[in-house]
PDB file of N, CA and C in Angstrom:
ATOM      1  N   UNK A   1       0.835  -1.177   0.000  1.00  0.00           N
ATOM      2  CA  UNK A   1       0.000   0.000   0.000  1.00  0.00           C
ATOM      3  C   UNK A   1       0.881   1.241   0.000  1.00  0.00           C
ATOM      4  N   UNK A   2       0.813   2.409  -0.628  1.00  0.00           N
ATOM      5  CA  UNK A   2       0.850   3.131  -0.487  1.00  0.00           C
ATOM      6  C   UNK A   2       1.211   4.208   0.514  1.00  0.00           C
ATOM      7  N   UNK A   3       2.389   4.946   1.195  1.00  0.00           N
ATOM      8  CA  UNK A   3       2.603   5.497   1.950  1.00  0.00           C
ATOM      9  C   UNK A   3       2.047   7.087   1.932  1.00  0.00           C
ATOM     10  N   UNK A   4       1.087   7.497   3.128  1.00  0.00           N
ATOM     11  CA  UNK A   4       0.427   8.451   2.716  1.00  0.00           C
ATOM     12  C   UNK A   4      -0.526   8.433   3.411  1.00  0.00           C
ATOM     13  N   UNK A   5      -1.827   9.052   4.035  1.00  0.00           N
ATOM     14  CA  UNK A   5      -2.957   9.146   4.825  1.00  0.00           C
ATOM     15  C   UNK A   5      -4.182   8.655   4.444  1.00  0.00           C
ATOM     16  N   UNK A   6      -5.017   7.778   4.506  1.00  0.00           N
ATOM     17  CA  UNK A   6      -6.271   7.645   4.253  1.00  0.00           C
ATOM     18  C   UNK A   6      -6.706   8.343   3.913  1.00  0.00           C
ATOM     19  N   UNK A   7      -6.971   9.706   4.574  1.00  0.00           N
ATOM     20  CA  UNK A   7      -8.079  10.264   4.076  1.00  0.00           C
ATOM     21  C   UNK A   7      -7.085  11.272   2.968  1.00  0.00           C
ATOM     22  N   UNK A   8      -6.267  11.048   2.383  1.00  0.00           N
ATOM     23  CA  UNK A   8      -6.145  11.908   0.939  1.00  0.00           C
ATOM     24  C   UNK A   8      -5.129  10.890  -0.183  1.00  0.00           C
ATOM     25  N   UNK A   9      -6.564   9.741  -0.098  1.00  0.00           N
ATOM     26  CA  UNK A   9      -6.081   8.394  -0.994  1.00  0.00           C
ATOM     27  C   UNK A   9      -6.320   9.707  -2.389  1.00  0.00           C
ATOM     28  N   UNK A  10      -5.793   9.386  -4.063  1.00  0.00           N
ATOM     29  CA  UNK A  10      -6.678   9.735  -4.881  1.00  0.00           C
ATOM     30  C   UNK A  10      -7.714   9.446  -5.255  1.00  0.00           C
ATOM     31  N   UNK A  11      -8.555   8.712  -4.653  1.00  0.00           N
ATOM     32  CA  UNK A  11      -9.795   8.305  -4.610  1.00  0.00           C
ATOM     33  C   UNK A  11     -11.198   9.521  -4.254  1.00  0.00           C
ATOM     34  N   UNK A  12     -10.205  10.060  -2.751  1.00  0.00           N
ATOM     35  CA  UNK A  12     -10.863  10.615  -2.018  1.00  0.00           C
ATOM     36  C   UNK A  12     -10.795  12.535  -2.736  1.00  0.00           C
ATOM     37  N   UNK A  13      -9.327  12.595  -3.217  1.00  0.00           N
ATOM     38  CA  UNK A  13      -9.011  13.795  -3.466  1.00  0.00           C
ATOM     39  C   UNK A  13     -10.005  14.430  -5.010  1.00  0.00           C
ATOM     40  N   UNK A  14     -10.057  12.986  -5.807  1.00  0.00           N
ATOM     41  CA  UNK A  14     -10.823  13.716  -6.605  1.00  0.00           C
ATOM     42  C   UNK A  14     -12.201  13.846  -6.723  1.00  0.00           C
ATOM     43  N   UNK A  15     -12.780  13.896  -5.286  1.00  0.00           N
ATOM     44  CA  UNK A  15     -13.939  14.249  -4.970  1.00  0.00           C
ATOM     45  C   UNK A  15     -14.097  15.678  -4.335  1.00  0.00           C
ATOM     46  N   UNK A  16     -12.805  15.811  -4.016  1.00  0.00           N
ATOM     47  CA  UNK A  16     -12.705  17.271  -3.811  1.00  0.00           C
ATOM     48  C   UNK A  16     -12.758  18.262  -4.836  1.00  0.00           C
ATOM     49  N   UNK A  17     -13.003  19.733  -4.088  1.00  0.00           N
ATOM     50  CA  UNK A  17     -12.899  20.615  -5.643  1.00  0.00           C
ATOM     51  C   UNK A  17     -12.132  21.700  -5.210  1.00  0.00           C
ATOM     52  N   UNK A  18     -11.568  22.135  -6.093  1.00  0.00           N
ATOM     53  CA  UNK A  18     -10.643  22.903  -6.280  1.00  0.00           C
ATOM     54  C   UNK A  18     -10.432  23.981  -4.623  1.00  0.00           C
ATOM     55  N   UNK A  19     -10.944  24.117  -4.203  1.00  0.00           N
ATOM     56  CA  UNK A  19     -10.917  25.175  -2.771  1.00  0.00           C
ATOM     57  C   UNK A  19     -10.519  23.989  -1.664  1.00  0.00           C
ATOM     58  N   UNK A  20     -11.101  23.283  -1.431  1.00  0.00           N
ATOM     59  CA  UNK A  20     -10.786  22.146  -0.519  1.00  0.00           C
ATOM     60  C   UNK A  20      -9.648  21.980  -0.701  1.00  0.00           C
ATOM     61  N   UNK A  21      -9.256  21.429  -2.300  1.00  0.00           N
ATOM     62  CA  UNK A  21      -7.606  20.733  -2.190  1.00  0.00           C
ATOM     63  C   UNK A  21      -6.606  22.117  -1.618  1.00  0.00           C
ATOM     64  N   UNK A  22      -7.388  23.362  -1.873  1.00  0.00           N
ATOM     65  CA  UNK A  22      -5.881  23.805  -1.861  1.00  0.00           C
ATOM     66  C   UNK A  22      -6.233  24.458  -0.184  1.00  0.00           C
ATOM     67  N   UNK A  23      -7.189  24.356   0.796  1.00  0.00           N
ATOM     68  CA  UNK A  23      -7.043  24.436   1.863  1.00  0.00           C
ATOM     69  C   UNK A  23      -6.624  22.957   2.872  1.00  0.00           C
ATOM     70  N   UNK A  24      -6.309  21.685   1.704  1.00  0.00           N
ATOM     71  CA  UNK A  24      -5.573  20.432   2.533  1.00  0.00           C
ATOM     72  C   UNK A  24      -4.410  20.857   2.185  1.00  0.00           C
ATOM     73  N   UNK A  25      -3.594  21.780   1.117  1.00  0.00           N
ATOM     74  CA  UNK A  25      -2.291  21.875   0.680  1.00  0.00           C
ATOM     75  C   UNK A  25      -1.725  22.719   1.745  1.00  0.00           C
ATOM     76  N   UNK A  26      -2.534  23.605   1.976  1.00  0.00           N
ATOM     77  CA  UNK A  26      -2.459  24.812   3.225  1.00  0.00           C
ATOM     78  C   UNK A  26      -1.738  23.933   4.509  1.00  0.00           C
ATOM     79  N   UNK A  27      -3.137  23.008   4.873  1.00  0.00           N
ATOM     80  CA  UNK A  27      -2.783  22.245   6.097  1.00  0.00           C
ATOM     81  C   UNK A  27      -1.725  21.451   6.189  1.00  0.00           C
ATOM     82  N   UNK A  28      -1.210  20.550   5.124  1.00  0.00           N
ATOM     83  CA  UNK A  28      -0.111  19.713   5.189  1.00  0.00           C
ATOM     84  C   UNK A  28       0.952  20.521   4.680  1.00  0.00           C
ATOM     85  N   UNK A  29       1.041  21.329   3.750  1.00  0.00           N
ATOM     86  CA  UNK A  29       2.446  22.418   4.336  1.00  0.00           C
ATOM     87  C   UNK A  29       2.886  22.774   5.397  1.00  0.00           C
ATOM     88  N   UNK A  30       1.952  23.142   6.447  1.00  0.00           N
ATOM     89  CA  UNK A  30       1.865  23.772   7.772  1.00  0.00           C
ATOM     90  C   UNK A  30       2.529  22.163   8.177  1.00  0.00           C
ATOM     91  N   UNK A  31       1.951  21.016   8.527  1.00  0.00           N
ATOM     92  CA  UNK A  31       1.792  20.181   8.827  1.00  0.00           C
ATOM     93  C   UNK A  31       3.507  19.995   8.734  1.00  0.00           C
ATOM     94  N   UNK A  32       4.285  20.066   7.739  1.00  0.00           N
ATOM     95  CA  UNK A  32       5.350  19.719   7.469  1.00  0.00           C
ATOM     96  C   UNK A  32       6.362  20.534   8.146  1.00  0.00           C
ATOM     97  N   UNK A  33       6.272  21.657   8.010  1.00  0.00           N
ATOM     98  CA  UNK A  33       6.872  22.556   8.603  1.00  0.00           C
ATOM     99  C   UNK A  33       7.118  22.372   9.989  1.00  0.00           C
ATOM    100  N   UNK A  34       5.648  22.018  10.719  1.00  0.00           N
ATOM    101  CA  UNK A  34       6.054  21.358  11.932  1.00  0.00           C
ATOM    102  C   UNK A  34       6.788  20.378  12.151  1.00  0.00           C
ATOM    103  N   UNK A  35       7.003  19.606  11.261  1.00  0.00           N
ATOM    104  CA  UNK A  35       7.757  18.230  11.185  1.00  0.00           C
ATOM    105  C   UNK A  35       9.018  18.476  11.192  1.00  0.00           C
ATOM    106  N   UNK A  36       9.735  19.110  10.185  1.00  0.00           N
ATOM    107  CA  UNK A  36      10.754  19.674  10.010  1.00  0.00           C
ATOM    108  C   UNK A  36      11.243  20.112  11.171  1.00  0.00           C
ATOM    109  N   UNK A  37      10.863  21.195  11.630  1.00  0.00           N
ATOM    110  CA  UNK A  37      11.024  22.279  13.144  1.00  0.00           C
ATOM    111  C   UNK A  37      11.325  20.917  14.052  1.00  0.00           C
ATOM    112  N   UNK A  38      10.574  20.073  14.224  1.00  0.00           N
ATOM    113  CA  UNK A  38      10.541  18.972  15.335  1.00  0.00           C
ATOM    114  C   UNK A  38      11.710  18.466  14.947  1.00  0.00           C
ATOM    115  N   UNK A  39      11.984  17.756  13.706  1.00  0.00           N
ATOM    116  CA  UNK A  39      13.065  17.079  13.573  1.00  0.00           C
ATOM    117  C   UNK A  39      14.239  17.836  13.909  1.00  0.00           C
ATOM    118  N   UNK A  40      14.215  19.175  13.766  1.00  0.00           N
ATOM    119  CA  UNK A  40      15.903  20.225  14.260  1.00  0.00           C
ATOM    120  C   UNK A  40      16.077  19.708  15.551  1.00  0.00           C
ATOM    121  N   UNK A  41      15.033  19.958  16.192  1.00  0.00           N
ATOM    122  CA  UNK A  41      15.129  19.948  17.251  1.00  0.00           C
ATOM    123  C   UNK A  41      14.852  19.103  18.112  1.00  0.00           C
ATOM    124  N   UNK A  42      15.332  17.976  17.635  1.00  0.00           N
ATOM    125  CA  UNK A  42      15.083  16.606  18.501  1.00  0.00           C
ATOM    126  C   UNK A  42      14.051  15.797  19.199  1.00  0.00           C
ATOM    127  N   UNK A  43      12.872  16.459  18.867  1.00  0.00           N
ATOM    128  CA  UNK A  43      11.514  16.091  19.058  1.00  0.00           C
ATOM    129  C   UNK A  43      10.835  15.224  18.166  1.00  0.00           C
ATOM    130  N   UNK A  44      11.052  14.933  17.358  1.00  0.00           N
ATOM    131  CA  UNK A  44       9.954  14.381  16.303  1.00  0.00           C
ATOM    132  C   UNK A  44      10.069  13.032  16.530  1.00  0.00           C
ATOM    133  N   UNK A  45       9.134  12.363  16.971  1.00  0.00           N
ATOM    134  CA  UNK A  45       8.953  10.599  16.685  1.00  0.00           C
ATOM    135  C   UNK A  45       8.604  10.247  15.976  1.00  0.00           C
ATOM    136  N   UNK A  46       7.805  10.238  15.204  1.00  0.00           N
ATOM    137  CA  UNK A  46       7.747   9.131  13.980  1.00  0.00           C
ATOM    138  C   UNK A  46       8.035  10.430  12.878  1.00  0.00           C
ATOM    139  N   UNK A  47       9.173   9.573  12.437  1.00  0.00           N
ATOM    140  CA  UNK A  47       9.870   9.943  11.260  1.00  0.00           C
ATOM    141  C   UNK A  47       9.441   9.953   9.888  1.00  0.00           C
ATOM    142  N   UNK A  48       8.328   8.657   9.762  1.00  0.00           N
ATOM    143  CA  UNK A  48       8.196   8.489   8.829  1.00  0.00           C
ATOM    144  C   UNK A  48       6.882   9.424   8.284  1.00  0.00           C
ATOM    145  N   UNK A  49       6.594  10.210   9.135  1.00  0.00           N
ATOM    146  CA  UNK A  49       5.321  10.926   8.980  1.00  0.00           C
ATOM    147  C   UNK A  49       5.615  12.133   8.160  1.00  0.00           C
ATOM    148  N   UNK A  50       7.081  12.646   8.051  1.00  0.00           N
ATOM    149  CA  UNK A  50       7.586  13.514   7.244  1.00  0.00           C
ATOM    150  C   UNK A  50       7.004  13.108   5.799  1.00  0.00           C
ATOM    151  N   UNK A  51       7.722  11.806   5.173  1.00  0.00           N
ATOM    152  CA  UNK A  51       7.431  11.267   4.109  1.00  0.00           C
ATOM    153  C   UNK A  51       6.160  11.353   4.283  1.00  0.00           C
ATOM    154  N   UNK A  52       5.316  10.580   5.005  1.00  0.00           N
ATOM    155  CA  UNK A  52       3.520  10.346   4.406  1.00  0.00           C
ATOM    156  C   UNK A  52       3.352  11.863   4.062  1.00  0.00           C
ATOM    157  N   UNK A  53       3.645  12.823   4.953  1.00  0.00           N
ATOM    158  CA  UNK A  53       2.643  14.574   4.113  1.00  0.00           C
ATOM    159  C   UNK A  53       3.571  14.472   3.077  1.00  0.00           C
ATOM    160  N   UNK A  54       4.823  14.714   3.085  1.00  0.00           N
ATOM    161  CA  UNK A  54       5.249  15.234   1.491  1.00  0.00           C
ATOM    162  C   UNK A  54       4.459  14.171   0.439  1.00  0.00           C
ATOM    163  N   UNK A  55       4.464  13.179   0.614  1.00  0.00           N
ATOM    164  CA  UNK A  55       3.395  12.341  -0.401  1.00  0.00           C
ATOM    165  C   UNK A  55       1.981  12.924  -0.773  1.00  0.00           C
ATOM    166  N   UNK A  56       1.491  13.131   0.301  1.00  0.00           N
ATOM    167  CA  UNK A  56       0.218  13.830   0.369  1.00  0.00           C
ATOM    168  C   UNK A  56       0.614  14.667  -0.002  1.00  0.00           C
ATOM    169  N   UNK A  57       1.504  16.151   0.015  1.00  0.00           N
ATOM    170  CA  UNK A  57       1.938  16.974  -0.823  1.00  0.00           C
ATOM    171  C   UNK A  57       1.735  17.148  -2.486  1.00  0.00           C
ATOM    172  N   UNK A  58       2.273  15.399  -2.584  1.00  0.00           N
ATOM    173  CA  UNK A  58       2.927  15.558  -4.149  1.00  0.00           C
ATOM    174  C   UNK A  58       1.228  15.155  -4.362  1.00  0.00           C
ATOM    175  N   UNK A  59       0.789  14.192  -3.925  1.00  0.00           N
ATOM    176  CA  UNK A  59      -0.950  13.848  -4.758  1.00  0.00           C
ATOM    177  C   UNK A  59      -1.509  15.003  -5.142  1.00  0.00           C
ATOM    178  N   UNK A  60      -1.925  16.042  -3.941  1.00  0.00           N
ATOM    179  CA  UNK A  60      -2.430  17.116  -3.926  1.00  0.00           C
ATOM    180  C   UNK A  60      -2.165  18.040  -5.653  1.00  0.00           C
ATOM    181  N   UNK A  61      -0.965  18.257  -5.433  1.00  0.00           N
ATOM    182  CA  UNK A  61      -0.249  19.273  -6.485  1.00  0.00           C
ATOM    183  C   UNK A  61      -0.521  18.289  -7.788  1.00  0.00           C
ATOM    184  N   UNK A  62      -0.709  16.747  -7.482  1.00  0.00           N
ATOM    185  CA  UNK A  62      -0.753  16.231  -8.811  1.00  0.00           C
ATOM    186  C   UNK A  62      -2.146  16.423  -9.538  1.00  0.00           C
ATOM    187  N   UNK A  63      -3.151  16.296  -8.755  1.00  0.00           N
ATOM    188  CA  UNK A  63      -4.472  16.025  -8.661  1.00  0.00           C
ATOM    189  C   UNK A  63      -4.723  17.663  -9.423  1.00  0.00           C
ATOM    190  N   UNK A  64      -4.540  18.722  -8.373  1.00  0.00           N
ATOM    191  CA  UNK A  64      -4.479  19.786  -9.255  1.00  0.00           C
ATOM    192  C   UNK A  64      -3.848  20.077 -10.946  1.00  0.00           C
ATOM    193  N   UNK A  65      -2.786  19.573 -10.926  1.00  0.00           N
ATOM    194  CA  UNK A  65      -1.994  20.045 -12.415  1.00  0.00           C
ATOM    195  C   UNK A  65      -3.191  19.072 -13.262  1.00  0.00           C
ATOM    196  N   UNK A  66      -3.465  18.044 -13.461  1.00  0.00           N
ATOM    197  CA  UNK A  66      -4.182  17.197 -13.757  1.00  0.00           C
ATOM    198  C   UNK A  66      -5.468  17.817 -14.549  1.00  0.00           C
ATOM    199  N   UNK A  67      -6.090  18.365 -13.449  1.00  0.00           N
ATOM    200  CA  UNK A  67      -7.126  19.238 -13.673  1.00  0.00           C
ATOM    201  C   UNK A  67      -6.907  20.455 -14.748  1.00  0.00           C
ATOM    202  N   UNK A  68      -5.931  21.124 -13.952  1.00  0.00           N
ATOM    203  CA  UNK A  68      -5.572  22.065 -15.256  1.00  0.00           C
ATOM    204  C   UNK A  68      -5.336  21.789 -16.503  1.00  0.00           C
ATOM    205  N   UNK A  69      -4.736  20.543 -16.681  1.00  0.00           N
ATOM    206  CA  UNK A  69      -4.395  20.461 -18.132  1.00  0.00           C
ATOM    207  C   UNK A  69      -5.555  19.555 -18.791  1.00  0.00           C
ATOM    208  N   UNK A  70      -6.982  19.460 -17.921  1.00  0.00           N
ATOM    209  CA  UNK A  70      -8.143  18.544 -18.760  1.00  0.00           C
ATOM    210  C   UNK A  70      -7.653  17.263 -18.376  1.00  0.00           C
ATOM    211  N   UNK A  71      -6.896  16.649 -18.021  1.00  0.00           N
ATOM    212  CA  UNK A  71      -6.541  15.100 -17.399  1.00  0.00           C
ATOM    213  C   UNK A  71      -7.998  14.828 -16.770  1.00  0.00           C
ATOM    214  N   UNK A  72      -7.963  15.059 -15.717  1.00  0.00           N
ATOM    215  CA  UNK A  72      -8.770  14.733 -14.689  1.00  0.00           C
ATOM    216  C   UNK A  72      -9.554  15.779 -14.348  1.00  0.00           C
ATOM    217  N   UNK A  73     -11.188  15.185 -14.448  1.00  0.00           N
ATOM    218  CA  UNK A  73     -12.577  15.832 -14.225  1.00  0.00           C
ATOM    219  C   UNK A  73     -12.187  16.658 -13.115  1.00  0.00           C
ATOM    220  N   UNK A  74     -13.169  18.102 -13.010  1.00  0.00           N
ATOM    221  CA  UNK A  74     -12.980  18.621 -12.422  1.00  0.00           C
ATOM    222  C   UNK A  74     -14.501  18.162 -11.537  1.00  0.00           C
ATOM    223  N   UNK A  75     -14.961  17.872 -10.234  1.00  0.00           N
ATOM    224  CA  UNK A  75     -16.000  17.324  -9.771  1.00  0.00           C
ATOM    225  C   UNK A  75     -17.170  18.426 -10.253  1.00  0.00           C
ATOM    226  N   UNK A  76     -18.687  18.020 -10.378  1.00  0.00           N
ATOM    227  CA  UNK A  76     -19.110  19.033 -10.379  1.00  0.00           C
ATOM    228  C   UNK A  76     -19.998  19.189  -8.909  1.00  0.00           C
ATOM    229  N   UNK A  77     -20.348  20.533  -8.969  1.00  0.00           N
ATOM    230  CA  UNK A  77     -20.307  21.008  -7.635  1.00  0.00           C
ATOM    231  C   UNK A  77     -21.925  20.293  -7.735  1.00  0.00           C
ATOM    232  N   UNK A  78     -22.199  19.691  -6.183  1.00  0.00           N
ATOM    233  CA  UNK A  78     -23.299  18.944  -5.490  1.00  0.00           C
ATOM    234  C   UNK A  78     -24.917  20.165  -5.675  1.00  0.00           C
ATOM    235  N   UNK A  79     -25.436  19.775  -6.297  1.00  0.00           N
ATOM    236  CA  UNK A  79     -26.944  20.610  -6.992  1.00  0.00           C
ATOM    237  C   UNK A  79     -27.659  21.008  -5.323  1.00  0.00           C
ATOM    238  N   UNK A  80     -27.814  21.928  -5.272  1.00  0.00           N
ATOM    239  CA  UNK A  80     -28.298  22.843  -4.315  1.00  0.00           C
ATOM    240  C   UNK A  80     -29.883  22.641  -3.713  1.00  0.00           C
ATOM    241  N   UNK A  81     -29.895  22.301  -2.728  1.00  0.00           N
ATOM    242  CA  UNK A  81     -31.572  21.386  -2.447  1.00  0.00           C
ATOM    243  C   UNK A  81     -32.243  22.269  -2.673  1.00  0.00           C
ATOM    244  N   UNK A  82     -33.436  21.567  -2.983  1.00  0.00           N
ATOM    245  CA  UNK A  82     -34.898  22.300  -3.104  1.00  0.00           C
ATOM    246  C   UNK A  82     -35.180  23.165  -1.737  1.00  0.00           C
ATOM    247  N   UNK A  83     -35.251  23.965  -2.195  1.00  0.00           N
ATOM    248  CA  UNK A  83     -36.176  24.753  -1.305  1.00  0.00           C
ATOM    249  C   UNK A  83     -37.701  24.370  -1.034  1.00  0.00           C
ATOM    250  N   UNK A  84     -37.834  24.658   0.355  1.00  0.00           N
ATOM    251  CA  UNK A  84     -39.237  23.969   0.846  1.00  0.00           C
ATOM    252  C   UNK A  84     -40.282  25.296   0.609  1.00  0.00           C
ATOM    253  N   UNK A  85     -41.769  24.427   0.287  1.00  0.00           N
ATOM    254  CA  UNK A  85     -42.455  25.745   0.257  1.00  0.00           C
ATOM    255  C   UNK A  85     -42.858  26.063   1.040  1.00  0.00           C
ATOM    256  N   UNK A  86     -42.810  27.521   1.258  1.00  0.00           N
ATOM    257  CA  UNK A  86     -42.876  28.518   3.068  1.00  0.00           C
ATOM    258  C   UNK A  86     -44.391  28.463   2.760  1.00  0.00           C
ATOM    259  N   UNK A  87     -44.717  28.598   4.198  1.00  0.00           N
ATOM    260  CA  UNK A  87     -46.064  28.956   4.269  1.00  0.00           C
ATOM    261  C   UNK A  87     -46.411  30.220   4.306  1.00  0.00           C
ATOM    262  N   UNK A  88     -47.429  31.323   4.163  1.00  0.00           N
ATOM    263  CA  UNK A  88     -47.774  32.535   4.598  1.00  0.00           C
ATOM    264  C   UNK A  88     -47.525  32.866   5.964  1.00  0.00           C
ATOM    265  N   UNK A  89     -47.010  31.745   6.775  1.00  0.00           N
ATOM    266  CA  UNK A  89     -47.040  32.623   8.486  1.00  0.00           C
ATOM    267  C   UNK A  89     -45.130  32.875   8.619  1.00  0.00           C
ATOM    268  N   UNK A  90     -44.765  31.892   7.990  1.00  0.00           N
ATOM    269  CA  UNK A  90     -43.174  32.071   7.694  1.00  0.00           C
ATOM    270  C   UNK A  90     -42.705  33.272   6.809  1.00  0.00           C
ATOM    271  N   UNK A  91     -43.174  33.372   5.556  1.00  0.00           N
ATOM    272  CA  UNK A  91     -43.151  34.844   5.065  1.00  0.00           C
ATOM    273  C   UNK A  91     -43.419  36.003   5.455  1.00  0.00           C
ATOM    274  N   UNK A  92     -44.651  36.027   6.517  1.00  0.00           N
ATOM    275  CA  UNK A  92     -44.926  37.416   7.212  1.00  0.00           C
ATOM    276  C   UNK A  92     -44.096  37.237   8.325  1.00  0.00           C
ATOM    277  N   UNK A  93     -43.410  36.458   8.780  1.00  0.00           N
ATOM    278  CA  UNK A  93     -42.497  36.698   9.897  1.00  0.00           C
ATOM    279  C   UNK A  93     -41.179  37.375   9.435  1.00  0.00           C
ATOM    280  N   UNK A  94     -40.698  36.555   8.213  1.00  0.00           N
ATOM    281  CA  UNK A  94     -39.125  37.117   7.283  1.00  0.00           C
ATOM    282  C   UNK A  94     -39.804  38.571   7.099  1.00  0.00           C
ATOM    283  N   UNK A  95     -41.213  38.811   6.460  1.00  0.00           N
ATOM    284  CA  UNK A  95     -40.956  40.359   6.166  1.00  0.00           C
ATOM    285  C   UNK A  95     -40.903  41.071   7.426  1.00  0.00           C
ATOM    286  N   UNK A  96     -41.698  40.888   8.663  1.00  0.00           N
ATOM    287  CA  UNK A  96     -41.249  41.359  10.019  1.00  0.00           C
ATOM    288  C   UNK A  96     -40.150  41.592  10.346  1.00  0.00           C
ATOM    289  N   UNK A  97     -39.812  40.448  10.116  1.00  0.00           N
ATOM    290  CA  UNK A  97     -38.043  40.862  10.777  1.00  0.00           C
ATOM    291  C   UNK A  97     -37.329  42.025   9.788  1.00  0.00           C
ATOM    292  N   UNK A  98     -37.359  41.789   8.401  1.00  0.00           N
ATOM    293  CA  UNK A  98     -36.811  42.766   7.177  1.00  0.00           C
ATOM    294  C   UNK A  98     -37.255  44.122   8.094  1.00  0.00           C
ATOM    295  N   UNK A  99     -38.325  44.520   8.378  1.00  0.00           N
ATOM    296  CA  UNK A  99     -38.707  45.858   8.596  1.00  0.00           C
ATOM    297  C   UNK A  99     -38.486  45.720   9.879  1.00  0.00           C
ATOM    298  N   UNK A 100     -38.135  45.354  10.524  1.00  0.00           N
ATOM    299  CA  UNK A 100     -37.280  46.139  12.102  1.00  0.00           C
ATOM    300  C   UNK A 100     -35.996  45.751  12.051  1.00  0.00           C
ATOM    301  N   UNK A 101     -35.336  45.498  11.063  1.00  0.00           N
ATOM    302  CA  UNK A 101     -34.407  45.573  11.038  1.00  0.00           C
ATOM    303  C   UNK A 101     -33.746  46.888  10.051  1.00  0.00           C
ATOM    304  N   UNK A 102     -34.391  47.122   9.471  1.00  0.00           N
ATOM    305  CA  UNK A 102     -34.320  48.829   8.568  1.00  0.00           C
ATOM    306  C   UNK A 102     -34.745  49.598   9.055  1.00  0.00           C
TER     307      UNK A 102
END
């Protein structure tokens, strides 16, 4: 298997969309950085956790370029639920509130 985190198999990543991946790229940069810092400084135990984010690193950045160049679907975004139909006592309450609030 694969060295790297469950939850950012490419399975999982290309269910993500474009804002997500690049706020997991955010986190496992950060993520690394800490790793790094730990390792100067004689703290870090599992070693091998350096490698799993930079892996997760490289998927991330791959998954993206991918996209850019038409490789790989970009997901489409999840269709927005129906709206329920309000009743007349729910509408005169929203316009209530609208007018004390102006």
């Amino acid at each position: 298997m694969a060295i790297g985190t469950k939850e950012l198999a490419i399975v999982e990543l290309d269910a993500f969309e474009n804002e997500r991946l690049a706020e997991e790229l955010k986190k496992a940069k950060a993520e690394l950085f800490n790793l790094r810092f730990q390792s100067a400084t004689g703290q870090l135990e599992s070693h091998g956790r350096v490698r799993q984010v930079k892996r997760d690193i490289a998927r991330i950045y791959t998954v993206l370029r991918e996209r850019e160049l038409g490789i790989r679907a970009t997901p489409a975004a999840a269709p927005a639920p129906a709206k329920k139909k309000s009743t007349k006592k729910t509408e005169q309450a929203d316009a209530a509130a609208e007018t004390k609030e102006a």
